[in-house]
Protein backbone atom coordinates (compact mmCIF):
# COMPACT_ATOMS: atom_id res chain seq x y z
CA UNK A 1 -0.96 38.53 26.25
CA UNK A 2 1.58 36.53 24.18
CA UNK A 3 1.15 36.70 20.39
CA UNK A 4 0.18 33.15 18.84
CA UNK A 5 1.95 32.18 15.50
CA UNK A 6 -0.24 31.16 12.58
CA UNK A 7 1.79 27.73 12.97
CA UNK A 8 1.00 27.17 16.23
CA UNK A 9 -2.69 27.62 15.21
CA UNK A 10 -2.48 25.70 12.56
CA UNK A 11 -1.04 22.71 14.78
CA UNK A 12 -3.48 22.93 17.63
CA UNK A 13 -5.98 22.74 14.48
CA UNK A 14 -4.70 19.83 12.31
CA UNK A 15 -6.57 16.69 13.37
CA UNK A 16 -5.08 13.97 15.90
CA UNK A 17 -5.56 10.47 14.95
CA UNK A 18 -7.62 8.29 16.30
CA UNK A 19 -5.03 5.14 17.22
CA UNK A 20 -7.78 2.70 18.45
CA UNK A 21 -9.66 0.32 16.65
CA UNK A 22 -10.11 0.40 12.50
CA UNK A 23 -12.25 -1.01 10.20
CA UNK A 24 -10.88 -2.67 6.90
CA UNK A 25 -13.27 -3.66 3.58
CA UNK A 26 -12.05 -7.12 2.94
CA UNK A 27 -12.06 -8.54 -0.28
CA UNK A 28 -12.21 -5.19 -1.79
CA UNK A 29 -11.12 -5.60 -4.96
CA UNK A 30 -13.36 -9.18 -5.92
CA UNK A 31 -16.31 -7.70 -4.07
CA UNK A 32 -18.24 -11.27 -3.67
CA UNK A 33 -21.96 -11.58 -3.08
CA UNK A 34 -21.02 -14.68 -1.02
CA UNK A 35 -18.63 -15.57 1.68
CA UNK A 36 -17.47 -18.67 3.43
CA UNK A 37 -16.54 -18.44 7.53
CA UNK A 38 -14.74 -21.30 9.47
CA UNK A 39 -13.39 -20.80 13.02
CA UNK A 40 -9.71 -22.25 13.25
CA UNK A 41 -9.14 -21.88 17.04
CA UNK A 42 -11.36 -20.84 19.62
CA UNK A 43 -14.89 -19.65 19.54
CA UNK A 44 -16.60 -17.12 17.94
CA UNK A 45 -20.28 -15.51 18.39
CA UNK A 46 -22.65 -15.16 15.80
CA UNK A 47 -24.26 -11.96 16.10
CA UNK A 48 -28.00 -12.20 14.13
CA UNK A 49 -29.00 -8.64 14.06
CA UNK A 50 -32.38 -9.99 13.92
CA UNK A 51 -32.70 -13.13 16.06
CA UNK A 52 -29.67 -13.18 18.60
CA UNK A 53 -26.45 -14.88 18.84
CA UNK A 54 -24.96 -18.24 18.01
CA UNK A 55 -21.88 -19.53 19.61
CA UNK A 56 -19.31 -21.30 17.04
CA UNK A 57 -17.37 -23.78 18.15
CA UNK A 58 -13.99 -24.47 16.55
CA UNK A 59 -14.40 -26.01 13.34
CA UNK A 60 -17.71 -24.41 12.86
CA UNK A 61 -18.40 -23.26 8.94
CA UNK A 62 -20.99 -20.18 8.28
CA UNK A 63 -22.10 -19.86 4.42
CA UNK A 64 -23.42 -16.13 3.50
CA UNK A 65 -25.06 -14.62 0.88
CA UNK A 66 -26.51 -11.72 -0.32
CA UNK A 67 -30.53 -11.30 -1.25
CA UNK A 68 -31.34 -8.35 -1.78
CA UNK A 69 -30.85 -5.37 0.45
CA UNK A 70 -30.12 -8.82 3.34
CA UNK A 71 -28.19 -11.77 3.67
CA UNK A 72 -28.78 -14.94 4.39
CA UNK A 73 -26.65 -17.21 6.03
CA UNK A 74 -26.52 -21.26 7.53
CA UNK A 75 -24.45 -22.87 9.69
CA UNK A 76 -23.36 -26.33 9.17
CA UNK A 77 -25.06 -27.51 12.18
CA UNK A 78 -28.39 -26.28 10.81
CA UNK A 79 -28.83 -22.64 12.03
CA UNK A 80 -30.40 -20.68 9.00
CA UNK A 81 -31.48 -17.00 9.10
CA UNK A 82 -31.90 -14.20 6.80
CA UNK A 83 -31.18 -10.51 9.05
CA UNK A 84 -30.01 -7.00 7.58
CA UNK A 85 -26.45 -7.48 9.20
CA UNK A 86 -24.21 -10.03 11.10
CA UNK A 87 -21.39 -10.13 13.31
CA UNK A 88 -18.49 -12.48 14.06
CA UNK A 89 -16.78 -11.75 17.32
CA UNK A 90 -14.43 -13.97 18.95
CA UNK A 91 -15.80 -15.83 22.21
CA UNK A 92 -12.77 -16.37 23.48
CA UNK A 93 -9.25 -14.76 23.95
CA UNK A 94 -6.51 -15.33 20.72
CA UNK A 95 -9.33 -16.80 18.77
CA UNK A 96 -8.76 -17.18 15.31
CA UNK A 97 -11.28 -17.69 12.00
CA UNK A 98 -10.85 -17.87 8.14
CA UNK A 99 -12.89 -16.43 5.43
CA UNK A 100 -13.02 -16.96 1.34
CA UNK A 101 -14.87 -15.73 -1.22
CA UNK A 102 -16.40 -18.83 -3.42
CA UNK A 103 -15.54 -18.11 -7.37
CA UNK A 104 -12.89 -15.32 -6.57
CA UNK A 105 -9.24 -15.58 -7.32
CA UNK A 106 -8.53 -13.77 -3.91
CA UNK A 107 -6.83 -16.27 -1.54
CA UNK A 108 -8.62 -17.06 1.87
CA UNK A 109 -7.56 -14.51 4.81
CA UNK A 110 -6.55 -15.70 8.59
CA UNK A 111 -8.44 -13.13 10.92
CA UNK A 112 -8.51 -11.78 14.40
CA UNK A 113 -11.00 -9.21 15.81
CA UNK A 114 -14.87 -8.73 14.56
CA UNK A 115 -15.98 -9.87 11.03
CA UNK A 116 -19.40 -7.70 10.20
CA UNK A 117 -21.32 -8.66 6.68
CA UNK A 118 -23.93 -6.74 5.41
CA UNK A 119 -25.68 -6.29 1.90
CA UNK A 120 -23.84 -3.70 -0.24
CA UNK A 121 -25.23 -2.59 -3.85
CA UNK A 122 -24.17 -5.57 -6.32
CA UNK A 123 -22.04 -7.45 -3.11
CA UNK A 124 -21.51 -7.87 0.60
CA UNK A 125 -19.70 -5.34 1.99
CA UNK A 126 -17.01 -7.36 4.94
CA UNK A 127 -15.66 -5.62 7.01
CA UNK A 128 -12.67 -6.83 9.40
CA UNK A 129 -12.86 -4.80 12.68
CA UNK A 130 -9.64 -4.68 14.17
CA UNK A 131 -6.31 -2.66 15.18
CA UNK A 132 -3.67 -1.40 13.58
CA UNK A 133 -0.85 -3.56 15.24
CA UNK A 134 -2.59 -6.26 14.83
CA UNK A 135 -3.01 -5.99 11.05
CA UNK A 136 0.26 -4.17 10.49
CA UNK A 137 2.56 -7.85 10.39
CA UNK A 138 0.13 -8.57 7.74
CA UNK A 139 0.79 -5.72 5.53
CA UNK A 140 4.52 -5.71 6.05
CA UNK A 141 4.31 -9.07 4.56
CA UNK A 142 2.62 -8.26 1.64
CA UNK A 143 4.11 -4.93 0.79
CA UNK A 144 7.65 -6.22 2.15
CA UNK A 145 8.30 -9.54 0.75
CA UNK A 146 8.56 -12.79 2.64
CA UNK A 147 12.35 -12.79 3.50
CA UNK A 148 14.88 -9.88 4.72
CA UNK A 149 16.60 -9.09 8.14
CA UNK A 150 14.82 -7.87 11.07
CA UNK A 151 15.73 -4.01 10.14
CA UNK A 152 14.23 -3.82 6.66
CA UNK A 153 11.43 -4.68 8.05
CA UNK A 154 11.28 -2.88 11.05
CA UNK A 155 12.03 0.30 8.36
CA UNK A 156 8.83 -1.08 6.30
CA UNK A 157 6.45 -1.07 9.82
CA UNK A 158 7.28 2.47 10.62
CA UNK A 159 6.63 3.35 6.95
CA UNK A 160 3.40 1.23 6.65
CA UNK A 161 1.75 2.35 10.07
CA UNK A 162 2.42 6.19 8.57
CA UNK A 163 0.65 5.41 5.40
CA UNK A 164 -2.07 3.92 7.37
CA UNK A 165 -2.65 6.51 10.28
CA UNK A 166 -1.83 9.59 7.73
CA UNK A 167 -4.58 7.76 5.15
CA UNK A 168 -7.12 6.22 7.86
CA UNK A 169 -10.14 8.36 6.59
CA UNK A 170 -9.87 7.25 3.28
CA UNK A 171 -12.81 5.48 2.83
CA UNK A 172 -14.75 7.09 5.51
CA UNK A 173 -17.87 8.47 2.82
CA UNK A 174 -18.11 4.21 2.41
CA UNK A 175 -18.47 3.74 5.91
CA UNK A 176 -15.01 2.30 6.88
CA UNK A 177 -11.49 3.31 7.35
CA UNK A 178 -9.46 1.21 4.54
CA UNK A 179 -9.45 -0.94 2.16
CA UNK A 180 -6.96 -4.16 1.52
CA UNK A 181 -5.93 -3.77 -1.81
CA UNK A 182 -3.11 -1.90 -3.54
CA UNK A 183 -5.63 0.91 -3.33
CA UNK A 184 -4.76 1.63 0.66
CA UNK A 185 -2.24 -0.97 1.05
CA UNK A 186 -2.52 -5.02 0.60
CA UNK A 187 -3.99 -6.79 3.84
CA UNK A 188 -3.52 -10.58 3.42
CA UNK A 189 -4.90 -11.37 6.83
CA UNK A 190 -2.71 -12.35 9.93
CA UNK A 191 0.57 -13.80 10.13
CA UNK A 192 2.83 -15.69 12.32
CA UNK A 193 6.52 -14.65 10.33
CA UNK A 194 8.02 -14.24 13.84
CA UNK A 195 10.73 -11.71 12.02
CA UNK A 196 7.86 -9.32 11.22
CA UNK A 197 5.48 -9.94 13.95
CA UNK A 198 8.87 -9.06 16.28
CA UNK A 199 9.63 -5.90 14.20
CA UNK A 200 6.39 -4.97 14.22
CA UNK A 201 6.41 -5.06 17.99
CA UNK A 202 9.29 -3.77 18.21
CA UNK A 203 8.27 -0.75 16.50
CA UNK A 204 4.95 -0.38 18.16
CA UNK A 205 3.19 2.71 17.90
CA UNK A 206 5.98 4.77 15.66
CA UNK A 207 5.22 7.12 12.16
CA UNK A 208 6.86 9.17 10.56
CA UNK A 209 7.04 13.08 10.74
CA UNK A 210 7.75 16.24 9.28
CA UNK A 211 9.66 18.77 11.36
CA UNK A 212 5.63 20.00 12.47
CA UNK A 213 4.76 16.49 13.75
CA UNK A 214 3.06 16.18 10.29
CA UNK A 215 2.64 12.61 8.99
CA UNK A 216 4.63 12.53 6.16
CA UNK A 217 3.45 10.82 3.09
CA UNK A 218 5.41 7.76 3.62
CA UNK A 219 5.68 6.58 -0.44
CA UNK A 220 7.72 3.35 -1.13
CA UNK A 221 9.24 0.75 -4.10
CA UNK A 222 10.90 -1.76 -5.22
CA UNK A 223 14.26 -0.49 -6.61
CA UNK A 224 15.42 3.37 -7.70
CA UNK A 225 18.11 1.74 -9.53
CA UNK A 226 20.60 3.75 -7.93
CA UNK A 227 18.63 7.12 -7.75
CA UNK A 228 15.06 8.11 -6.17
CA UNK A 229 12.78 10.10 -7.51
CA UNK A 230 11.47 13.30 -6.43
CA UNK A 231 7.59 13.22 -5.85
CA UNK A 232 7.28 17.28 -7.46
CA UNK A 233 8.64 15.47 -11.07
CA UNK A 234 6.52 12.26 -10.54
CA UNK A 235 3.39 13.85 -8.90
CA UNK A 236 3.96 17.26 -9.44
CA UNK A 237 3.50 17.71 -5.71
CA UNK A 238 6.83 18.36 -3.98
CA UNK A 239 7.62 17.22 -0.53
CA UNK A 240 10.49 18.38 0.87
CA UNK A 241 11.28 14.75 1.99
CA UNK A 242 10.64 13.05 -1.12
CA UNK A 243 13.63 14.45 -2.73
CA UNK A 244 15.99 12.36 -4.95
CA UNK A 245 18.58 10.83 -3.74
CA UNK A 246 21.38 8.89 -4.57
CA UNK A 247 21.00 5.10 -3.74
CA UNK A 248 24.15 2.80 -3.81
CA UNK A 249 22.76 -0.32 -2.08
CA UNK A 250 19.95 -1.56 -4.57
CA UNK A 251 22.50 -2.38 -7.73
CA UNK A 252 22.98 -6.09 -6.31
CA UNK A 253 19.21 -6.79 -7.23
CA UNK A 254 18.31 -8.12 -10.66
CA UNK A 255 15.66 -5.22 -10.39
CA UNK A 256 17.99 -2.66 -10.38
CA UNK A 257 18.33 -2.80 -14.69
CA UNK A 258 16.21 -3.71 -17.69
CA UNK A 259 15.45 -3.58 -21.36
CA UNK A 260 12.44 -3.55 -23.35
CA UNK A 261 11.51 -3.18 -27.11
CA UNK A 262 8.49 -2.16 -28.18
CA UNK A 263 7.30 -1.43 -31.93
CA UNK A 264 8.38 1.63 -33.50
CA UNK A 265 4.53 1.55 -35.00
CA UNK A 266 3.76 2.25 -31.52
CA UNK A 267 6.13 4.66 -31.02
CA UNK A 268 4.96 6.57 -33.64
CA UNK A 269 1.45 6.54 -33.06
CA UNK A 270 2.20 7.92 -29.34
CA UNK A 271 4.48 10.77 -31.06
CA UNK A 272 1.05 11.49 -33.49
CA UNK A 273 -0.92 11.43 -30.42
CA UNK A 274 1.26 14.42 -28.94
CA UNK A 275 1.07 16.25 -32.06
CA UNK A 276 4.99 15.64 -32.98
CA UNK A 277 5.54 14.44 -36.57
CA UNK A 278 8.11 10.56 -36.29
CA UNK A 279 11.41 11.06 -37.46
CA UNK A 280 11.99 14.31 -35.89
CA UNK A 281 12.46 13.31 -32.07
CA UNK A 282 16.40 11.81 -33.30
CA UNK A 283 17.64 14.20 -30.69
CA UNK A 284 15.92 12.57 -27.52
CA UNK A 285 17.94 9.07 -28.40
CA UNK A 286 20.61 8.24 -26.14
CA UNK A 287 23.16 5.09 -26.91
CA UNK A 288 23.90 5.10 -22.91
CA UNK A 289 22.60 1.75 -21.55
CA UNK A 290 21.34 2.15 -18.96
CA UNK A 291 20.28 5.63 -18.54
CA UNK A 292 23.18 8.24 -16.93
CA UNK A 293 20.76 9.88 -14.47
CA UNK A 294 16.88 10.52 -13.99
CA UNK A 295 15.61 12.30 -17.01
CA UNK A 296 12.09 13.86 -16.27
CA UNK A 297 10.95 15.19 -19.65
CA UNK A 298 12.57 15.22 -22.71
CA UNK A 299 11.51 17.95 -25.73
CA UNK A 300 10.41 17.73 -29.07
CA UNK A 301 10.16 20.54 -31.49
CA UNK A 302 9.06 23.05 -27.99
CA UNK A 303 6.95 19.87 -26.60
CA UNK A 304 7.67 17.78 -23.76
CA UNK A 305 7.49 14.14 -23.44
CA UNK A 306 7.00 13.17 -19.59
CA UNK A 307 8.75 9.88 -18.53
CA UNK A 308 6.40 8.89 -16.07
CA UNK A 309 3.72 9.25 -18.60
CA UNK A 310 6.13 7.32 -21.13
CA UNK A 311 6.26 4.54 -18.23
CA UNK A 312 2.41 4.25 -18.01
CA UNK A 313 1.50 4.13 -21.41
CA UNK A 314 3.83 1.48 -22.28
CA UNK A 315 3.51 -0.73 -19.11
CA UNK A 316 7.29 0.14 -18.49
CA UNK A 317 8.87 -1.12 -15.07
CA UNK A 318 10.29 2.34 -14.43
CA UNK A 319 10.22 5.80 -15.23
CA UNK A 320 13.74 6.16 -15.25
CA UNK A 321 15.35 5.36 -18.92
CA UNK A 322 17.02 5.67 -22.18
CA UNK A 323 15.48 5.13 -25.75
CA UNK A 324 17.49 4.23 -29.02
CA UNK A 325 16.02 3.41 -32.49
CA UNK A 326 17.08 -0.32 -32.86
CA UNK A 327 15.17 -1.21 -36.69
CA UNK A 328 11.80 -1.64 -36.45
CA UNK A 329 11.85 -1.25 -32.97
CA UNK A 330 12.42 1.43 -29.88
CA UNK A 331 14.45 -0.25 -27.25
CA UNK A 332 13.86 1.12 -23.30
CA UNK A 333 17.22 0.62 -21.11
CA UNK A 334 16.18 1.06 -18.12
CA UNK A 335 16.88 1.20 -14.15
CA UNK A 336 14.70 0.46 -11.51
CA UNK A 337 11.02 -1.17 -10.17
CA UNK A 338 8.37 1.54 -9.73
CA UNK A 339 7.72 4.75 -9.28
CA UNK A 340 11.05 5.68 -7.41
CA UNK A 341 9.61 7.59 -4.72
CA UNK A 342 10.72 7.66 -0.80
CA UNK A 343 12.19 4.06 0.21
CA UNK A 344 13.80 1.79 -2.13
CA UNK A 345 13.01 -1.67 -0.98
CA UNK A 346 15.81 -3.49 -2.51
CA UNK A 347 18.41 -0.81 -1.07
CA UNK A 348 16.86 -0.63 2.22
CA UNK A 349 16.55 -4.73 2.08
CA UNK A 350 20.61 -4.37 1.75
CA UNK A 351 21.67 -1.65 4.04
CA UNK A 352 19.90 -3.73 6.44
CA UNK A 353 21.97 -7.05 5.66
CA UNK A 354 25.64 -4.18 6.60
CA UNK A 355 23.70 -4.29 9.72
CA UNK A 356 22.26 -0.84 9.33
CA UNK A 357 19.38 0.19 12.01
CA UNK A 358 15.81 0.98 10.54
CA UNK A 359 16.05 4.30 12.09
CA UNK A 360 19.09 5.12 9.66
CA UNK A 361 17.51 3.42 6.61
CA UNK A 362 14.23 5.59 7.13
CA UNK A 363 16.44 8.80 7.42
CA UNK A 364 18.41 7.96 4.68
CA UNK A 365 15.60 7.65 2.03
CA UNK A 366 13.20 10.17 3.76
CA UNK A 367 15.94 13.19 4.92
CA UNK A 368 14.69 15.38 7.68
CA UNK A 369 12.14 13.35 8.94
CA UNK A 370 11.79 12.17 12.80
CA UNK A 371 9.98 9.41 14.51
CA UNK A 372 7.66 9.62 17.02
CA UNK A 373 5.11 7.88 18.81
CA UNK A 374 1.72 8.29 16.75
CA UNK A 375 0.40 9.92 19.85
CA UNK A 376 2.38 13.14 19.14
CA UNK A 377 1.56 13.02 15.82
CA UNK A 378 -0.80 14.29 13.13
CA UNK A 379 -2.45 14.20 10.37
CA UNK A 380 -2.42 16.72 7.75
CA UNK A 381 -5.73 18.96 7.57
CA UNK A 382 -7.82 17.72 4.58
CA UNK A 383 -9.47 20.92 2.24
């Protein structure tokens, strides 16, 4: 009998995905106890999990709210009910609806698929049944920007539809797949951008892998200025595709440097708050504007200060930066838009204006990964 390597166990083991339908929490983040649903084109079917269905005719406006452990909802043509769920499906091919929540500051979302409302503690819990093509245009456009060549963003789908399928359980104790907010990633609704919607397409059905058909975890930002960030010094967990690397297509953005001041008071009181006494860190200062490379810590009298912890507590827009004494003041000079990991938007944005392929861009910023078809792939076993 032939001898079976622990990998090969391992990868008969890890768990496929499941590339078929998904469910998405909308309005995750405002959680509303009321919602407002119009039908833009087409029909839809009302689903009363108590009385039946009602067809809605384009145009058609459904109020909802929550009472109690149910919701209660009217129609504009006079249908009332109160039922313990409900259910918007489309009656028709290509039909197309609209929700908003009334008093939130979230924007109203174009939707395909099935809408389901029910009563969740303290709001109603909407969720938008659908797939993950047909959402994907939607979060390229969000995450992505509005404008780029064809390229950057078919480099962005292939990235986004890894996060997704890698992350699709992520809310399964809640009793749904994702949410869409920055949490899972942003999911306006549909869109019609026919750059995205054709990379998207064109792009259909590829992730990102390891070398073990492994999802990767597909981390992105807005600019490295000039150098990503390995995950092991911003996470402490180390990929071996998440490695730095140096980027020389994001210095035409206005991303790529900055400068802040902040109070030395400040300063000082985060200095305290690591147990170093001020006035004895002079050796961490650096004149160099911006800073000469990625610096991940920097030590003080046997004590490290962490830059990415240096970049949250001060609301900085990177983690990559110098510091100088300037008065009364500490001044930041700085490179960069986030946390530097994986795929620099601004550079891939520009390697994609020289005409560069999104295959290349992905295997620039994520070295020794492949694409495949999401069929072959898999998702990394969970402890």
């Amino acid at each position: 009998m032939r001898r079976i390597t622990l990998a090969v166990i391992l990868f008969i083991l890890l768990p496929l995905v499941s590339y078929s339908q998904i469910s998405i929490r909308i309005f995750a983040r405002s959680k509303p106890s009321s919602l407002i649903f119009s039908t833009v084109k087409g029909a839809c079917i009302l689903t009363d999990g108590a009385a039946g269905e009602v067809r809605l005719s384009q145009g058609e406006t459904v109020a909802v709210t929550r009472y109690g452990d149910r919701v209660i909802y009217s129609t504009l043509s006079g249908i009332r009910g109160v039922s313990d769920s409900l259910a918007f499906s489309p009656a028709v091919s290509g039909a197309l609806f609209t929700v908003r929540a009334p008093g939130s500051s979230e924007p109203e979302k174009n939707l395909t698929g099935t809408l389901t409302v029910t009563s969740f503690p303290g709001s109603l819990r909407i969720l938008n049944i659908t797939t993950i093509e047909e959402c994907l245009p939607g979060v390229v456009r969000a995450e992505a920007g509005k404008y780029g060549p064809s390229h950057y963003y078919g480099a962005q789908a292939v990235v986004a539809r890894t996060y997704i399928c890698r992350n699709i359980d992520r809310h399964n104790l809640d009793g749904y797949n994702l949410c869409d907010d920055i949490h899972c990633q942003v999911y306006p609704g549909v869109v019609t951008d026919s750059v995205i919607v054709n990379a998207c397409l064109s792009t259909a059905g590829l992730v990102l892998t390891d070398r073990d058909s492994i999802m990767i975890e597909a981390a992105f930002h807005g600019n490295c200025g000039g150098e990503t960030a390995s995950s092991a010094d911003v996470w402490l967990a180390g990929y071996p595709y998440l490695v730095s690397v140096q980027d020389p297509w994001c210095s035409y953005s206005a991303s790529s440097t900055w400068k802040r001041s902040i109070p030395r008071s400040e300063w000082n009181n985060y200095l305290r708050s690591k147990g170093i006494f001020p006035g004895t860190e002079g050796a961490i200062y650096s004149a160099n504007t911006p800073a000469p490379g990625r610096i991940t810590n920097r030590t003080v009298q046997g004590k490290k200060l962490w830059s990415e912890e240096i970049r949250l507590r001060f609301g900085l827009r990177s983690a990559y930066f110098s510091l100088s004494p300037a008065g009364d003041s500490i001044v930041f000079n700085g490179r960069g838009y986030g946390h530097g990991v994986g795929l620099c938007q601004d550079g891939a944005k520009h390697m994609a204006e020289k005409k560069m392929s999104y295959n290349k861009i992905i295997g620039f910023y994520y070295p020794g990964t492949i694409i495949i078809d999401v069929k072959y792939a898999r998702r990394p076993a969970r402890p």
